[in-house]
Every structure is written in C-alpha cells, then in structure tokens.
C-alpha atoms as a PDB file:
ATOM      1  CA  UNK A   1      -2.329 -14.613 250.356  1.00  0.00           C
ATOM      2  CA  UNK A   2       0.487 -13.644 247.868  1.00  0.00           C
ATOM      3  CA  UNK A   3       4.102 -11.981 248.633  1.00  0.00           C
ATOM      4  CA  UNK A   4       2.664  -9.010 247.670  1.00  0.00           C
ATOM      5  CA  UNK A   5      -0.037  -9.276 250.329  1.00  0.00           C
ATOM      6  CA  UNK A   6       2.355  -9.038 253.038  1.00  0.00           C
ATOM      7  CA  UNK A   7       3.621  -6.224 254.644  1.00  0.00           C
ATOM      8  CA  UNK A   8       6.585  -5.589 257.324  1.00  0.00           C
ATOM      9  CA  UNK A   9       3.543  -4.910 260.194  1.00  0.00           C
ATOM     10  CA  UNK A  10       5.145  -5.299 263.005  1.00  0.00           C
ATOM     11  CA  UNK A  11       9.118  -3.803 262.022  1.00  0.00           C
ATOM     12  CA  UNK A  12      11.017  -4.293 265.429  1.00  0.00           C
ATOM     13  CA  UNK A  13      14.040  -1.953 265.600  1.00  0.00           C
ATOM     14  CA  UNK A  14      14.763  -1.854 269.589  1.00  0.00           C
ATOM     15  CA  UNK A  15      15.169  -4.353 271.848  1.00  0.00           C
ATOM     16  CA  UNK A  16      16.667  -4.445 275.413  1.00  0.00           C
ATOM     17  CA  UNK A  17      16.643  -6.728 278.205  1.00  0.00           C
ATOM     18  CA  UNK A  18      16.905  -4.697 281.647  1.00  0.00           C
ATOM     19  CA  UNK A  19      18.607  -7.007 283.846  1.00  0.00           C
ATOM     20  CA  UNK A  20      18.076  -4.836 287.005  1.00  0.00           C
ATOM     21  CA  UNK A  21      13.998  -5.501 286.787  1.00  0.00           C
ATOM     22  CA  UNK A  22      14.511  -8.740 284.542  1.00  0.00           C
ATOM     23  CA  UNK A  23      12.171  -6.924 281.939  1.00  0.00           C
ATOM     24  CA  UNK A  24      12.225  -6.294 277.800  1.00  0.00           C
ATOM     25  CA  UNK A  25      11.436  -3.056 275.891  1.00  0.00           C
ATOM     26  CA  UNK A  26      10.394  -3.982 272.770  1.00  0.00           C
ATOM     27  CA  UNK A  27       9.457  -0.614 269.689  1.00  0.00           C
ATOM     28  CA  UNK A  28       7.088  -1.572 267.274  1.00  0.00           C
ATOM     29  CA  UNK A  29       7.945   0.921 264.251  1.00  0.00           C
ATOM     30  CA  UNK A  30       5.407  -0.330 262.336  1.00  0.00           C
ATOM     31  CA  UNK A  31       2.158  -0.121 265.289  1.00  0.00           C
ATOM     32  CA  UNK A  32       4.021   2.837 267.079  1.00  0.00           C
ATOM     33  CA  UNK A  33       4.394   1.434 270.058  1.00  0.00           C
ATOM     34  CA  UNK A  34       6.882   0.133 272.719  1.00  0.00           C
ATOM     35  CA  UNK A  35       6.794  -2.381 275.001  1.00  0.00           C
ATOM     36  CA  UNK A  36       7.625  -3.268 278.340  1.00  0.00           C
ATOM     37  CA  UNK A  37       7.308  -7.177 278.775  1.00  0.00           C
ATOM     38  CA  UNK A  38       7.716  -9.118 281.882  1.00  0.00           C
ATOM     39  CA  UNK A  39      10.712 -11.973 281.019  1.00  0.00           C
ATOM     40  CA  UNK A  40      10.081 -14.501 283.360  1.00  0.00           C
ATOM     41  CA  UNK A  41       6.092 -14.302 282.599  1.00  0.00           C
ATOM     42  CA  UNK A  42       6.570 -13.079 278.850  1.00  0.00           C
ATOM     43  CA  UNK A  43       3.249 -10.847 280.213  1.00  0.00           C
ATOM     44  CA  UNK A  44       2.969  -6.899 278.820  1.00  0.00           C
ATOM     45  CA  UNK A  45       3.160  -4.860 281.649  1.00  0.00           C
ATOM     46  CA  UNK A  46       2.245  -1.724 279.382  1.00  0.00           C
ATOM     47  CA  UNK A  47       2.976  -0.648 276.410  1.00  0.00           C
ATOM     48  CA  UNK A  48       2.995   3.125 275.038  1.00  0.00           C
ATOM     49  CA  UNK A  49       1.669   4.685 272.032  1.00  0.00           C
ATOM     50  CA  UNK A  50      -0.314   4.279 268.718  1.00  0.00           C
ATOM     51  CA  UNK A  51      -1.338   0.457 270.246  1.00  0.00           C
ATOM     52  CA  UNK A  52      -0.681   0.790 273.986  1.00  0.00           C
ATOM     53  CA  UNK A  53      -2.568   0.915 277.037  1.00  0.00           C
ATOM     54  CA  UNK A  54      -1.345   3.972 278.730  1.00  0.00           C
ATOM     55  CA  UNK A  55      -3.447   7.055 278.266  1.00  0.00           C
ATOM     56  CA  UNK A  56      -0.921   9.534 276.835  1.00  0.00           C
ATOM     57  CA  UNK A  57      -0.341  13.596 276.939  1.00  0.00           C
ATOM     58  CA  UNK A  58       1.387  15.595 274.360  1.00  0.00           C
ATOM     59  CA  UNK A  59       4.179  18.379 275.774  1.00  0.00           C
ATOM     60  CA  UNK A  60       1.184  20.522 276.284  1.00  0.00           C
ATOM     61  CA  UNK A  61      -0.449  18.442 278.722  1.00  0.00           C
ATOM     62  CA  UNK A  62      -3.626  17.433 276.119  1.00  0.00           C
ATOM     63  CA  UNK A  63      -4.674  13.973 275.445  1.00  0.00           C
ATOM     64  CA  UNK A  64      -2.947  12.585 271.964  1.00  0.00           C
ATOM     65  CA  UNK A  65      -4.134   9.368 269.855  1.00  0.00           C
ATOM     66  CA  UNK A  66       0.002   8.539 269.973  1.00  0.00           C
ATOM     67  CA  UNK A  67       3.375   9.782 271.069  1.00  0.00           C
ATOM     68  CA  UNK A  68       5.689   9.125 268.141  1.00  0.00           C
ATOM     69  CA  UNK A  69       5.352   7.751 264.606  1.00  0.00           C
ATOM     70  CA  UNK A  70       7.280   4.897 263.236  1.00  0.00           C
ATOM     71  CA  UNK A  71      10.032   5.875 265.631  1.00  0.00           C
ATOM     72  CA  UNK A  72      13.401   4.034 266.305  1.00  0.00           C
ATOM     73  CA  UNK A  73      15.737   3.948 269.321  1.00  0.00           C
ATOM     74  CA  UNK A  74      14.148   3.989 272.260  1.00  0.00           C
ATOM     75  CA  UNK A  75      16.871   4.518 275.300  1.00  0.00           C
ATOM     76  CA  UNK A  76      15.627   3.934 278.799  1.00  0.00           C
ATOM     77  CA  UNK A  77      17.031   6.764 280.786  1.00  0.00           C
ATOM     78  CA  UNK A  78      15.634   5.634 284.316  1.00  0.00           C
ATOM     79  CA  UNK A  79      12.502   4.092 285.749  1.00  0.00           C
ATOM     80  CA  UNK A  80      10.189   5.894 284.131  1.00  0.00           C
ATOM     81  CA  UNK A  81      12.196   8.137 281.093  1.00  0.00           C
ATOM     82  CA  UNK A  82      12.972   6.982 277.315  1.00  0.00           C
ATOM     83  CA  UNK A  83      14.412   9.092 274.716  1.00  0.00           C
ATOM     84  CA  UNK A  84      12.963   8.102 271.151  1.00  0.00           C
ATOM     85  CA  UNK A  85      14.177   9.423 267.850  1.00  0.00           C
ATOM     86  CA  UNK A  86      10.409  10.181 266.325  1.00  0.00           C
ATOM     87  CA  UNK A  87      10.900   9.680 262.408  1.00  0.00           C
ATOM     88  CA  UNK A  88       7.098  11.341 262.520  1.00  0.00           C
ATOM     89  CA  UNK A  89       6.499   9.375 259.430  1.00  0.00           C
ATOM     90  CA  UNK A  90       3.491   7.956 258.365  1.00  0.00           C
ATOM     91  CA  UNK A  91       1.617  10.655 261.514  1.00  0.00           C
ATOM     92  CA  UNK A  92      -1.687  10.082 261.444  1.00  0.00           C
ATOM     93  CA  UNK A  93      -2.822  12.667 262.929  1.00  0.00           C
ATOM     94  CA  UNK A  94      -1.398  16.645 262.955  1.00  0.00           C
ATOM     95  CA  UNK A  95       2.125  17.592 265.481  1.00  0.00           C
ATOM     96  CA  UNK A  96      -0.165  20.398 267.001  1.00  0.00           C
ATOM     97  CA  UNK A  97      -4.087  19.037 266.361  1.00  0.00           C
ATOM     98  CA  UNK A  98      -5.625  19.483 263.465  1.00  0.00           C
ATOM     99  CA  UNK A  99      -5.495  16.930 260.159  1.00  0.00           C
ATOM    100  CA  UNK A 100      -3.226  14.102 259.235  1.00  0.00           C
ATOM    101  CA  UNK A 101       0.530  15.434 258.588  1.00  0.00           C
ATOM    102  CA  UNK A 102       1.133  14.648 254.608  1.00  0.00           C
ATOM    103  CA  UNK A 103       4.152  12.226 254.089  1.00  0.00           C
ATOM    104  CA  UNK A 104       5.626  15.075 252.218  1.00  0.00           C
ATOM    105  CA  UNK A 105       5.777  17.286 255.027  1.00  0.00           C
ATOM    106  CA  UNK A 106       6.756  15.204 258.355  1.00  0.00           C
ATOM    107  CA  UNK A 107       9.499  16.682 260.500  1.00  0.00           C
ATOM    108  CA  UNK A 108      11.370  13.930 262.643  1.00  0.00           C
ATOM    109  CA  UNK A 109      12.718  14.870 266.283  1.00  0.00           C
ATOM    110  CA  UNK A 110      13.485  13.574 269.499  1.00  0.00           C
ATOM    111  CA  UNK A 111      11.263  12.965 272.082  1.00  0.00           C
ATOM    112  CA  UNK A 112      11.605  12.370 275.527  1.00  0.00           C
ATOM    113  CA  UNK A 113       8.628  10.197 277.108  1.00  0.00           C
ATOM    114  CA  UNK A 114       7.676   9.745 280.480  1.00  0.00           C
ATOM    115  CA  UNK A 115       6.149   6.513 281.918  1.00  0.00           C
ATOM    116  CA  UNK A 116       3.892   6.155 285.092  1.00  0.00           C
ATOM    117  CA  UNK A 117       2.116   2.704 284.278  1.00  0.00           C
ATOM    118  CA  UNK A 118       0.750   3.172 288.153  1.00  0.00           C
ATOM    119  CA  UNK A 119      -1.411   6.438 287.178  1.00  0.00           C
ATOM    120  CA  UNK A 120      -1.858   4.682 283.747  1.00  0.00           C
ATOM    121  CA  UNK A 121      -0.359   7.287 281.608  1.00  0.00           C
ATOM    122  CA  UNK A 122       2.544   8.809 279.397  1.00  0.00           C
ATOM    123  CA  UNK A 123       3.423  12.255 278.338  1.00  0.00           C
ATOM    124  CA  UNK A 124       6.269  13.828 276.028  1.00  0.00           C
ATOM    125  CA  UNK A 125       8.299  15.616 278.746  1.00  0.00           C
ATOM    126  CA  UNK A 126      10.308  17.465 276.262  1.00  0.00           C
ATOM    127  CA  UNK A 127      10.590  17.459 272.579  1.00  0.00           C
ATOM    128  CA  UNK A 128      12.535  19.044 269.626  1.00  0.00           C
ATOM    129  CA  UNK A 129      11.625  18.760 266.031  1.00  0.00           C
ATOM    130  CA  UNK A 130      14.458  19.434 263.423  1.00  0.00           C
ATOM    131  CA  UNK A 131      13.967  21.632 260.300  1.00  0.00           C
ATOM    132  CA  UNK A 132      11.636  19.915 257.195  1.00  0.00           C
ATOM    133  CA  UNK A 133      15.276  19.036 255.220  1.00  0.00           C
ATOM    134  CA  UNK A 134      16.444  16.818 258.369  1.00  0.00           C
ATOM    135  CA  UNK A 135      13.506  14.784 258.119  1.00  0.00           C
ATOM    136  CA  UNK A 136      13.769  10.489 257.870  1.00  0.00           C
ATOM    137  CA  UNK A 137      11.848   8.053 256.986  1.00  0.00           C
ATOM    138  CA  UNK A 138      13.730   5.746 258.628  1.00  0.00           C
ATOM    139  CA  UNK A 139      16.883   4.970 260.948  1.00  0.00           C
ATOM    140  CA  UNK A 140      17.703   7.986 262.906  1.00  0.00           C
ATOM    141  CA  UNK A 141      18.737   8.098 266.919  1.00  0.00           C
ATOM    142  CA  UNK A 142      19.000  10.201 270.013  1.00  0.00           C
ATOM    143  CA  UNK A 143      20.611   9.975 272.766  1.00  0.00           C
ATOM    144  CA  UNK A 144      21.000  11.692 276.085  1.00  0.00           C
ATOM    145  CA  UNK A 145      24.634  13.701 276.669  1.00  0.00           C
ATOM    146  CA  UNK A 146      26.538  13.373 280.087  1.00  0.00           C
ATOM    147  CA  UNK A 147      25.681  17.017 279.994  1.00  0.00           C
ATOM    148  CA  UNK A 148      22.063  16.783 279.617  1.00  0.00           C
ATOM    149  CA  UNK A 149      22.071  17.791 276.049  1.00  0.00           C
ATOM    150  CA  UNK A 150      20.264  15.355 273.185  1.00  0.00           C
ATOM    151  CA  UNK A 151      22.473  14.096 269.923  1.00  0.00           C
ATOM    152  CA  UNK A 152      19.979  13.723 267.164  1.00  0.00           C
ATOM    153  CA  UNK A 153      21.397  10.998 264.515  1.00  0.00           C
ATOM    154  CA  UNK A 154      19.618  12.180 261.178  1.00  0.00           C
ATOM    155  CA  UNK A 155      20.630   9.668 258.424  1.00  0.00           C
ATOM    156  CA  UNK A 156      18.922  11.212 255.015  1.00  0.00           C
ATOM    157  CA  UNK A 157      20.206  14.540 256.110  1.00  0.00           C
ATOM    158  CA  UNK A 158      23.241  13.093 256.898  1.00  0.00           C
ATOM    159  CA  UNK A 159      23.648  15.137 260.131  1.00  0.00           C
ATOM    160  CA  UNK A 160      24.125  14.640 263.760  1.00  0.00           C
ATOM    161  CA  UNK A 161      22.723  17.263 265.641  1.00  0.00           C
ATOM    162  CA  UNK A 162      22.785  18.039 269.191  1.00  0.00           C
ATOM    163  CA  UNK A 163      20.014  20.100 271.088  1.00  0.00           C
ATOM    164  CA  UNK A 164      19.997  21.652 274.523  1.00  0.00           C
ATOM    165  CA  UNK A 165      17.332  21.445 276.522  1.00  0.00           C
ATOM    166  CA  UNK A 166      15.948  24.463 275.909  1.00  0.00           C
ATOM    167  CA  UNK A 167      15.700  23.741 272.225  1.00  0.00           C
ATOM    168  CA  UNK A 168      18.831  25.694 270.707  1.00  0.00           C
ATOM    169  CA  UNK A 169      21.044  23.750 268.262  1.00  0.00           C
ATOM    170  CA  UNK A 170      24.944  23.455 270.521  1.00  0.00           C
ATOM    171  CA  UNK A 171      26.903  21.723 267.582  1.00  0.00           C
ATOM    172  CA  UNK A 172      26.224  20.492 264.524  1.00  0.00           C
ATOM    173  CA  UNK A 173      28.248  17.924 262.304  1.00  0.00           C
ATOM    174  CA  UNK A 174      27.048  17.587 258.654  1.00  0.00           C
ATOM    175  CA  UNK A 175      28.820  14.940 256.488  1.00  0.00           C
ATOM    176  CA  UNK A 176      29.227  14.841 253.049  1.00  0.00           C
ATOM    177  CA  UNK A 177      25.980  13.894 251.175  1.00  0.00           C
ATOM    178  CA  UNK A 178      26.091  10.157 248.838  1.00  0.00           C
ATOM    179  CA  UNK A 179      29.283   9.284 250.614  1.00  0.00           C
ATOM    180  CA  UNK A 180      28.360   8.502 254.574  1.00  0.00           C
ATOM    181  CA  UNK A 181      25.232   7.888 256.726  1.00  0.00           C
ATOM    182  CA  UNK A 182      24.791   8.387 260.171  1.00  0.00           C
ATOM    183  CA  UNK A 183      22.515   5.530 261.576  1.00  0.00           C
ATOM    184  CA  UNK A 184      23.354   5.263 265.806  1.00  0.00           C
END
C-alpha cells in the first residue's frame, strides 16, 4: 500500500482525561464517534455515534444511524451532557430523514448530546444549525455560557456566534474575512 492509499481514518481532535472518574473522552472526526475509555483498564465503556454502541435519538425522539458528522470539540458538561460543534460534513444520511446531505449543502451547528450508557442510549437534547454560509468543514467549537447560552466558533465564516436556548442568535462577532480565523 502506497502514500496515496492512506487516509487520515481515524482524525482525533478531542481528548480529555476526567480526573474525577479517572476516565478519557476520546472524538473520532473521521468514524463520528466519541469515546469514553476506562484509564486504569484502557476498556471502552461506550462510545456514541456513527461507530458506537449506544442506540441514539435525534431531537425528535426517532432513532438516527449517528448524532454528528465529522464533529470537533466535544465539552463534557456533567455526567451525562457534551456539547459538540457538528461540522455536519461528510452526513451520510439527511438532518431531517430522507437522502444523504450533498457536501455542497451541509450546515454545521452545535449539538448538545445526552448520555445514559445504563439505558444504552443517546439523544440530541438540543440543537441549533447556523445558516448554509457559516458552514465548516473543519475546526469549529461550542461552548456552554455561564448564562446558559451556546458560543458557536465558525472558522470559514469567520464568526463566533452565540445562540440562546431557544434558538435566537444574542450576539454576533464577525471578523474580517482572509485576515483572522476563529478556531476555539
């Protein structure tokens, strides 16, 4: 097998050691997937998405093949909450049913998943999804406000963005484009 051969099929881009229950979170951008892994037994405990083993539920409460698509910053919030900047690229399958999402029309967001490994699933608790022009194929970040709000880091766009819960855009900082990028 040649250089060409290979491809990048694993791409880590978050990884955290939680001290309090001596575990790592691991995202896979490239399966789709996070990880929680036990340190001192380096065993999976579960893992969500594309690859996991947690049955998972869209925002509308239906089963979904995955939760996120080649996503990057995944936050733990508490025991069983992570906020996830969705780049939605590469989606197999359509935001709302239907047929694969064309790489030309993706829309990245941020998506807050919930995790109960002991009822063996996950579901998107909440979720915003920023206009087509926002969209990025890669990098991007959200984060959880003090005040409950989400910051949306959205690097091609060169925006940060942040959403209240109940979806409406609070504040909005747009930097010039070709001279700075927002990453985290």
């Amino acid at each position: 097998m040649g250089k060409r051969d290979c491809i990048d099929w694993m791409h880590g881009n978050t990884l955290f050691w939680d001290i309090e229950h001596d575990a790592i979170y691991y995202n896979s951008r490239s399966l789709d997937t996070f990880y929680k892994i036990n340190k001192r037994t380096k065993a999976v405990e579960w893992s969500v998405g594309r690859m996991g083993t947690l049955q998972m539920f869209d925002v509308k409460g239906q089963p979904s093949p995955s939760l996120f698509y080649h996503a990057h910053s995944v936050d733990k919030q508490d025991e069983h909450t992570f906020m996830i900047f969705d780049n939605n690229y590469n989606n197999r399958h359509a935001m709302h049913g239907g047929s694969r999402v064309s790489n030309l029309h993706f829309r990245s967001g941020l998506v807050e998943v919930t995790v109960w490994p002991e009822r063996g699933t996950a579901n998107i608790s909440w979720q915003w999804y920023a206009p087509r022009n926002y969209s990025a194929v890669y990098n991007g970040d959200a984060d959880l406000l003090p005040n409950g709000n989400v910051l949306g880091t959205f690097p091609q766009a060169t925006t940060l963005t942040e959403v209240s819960r109940s979806g409406e855009v609070v504040w909005e900082l747009r930097l010039p484009p070709d001279r700075l990028t927002p990453y985290r």
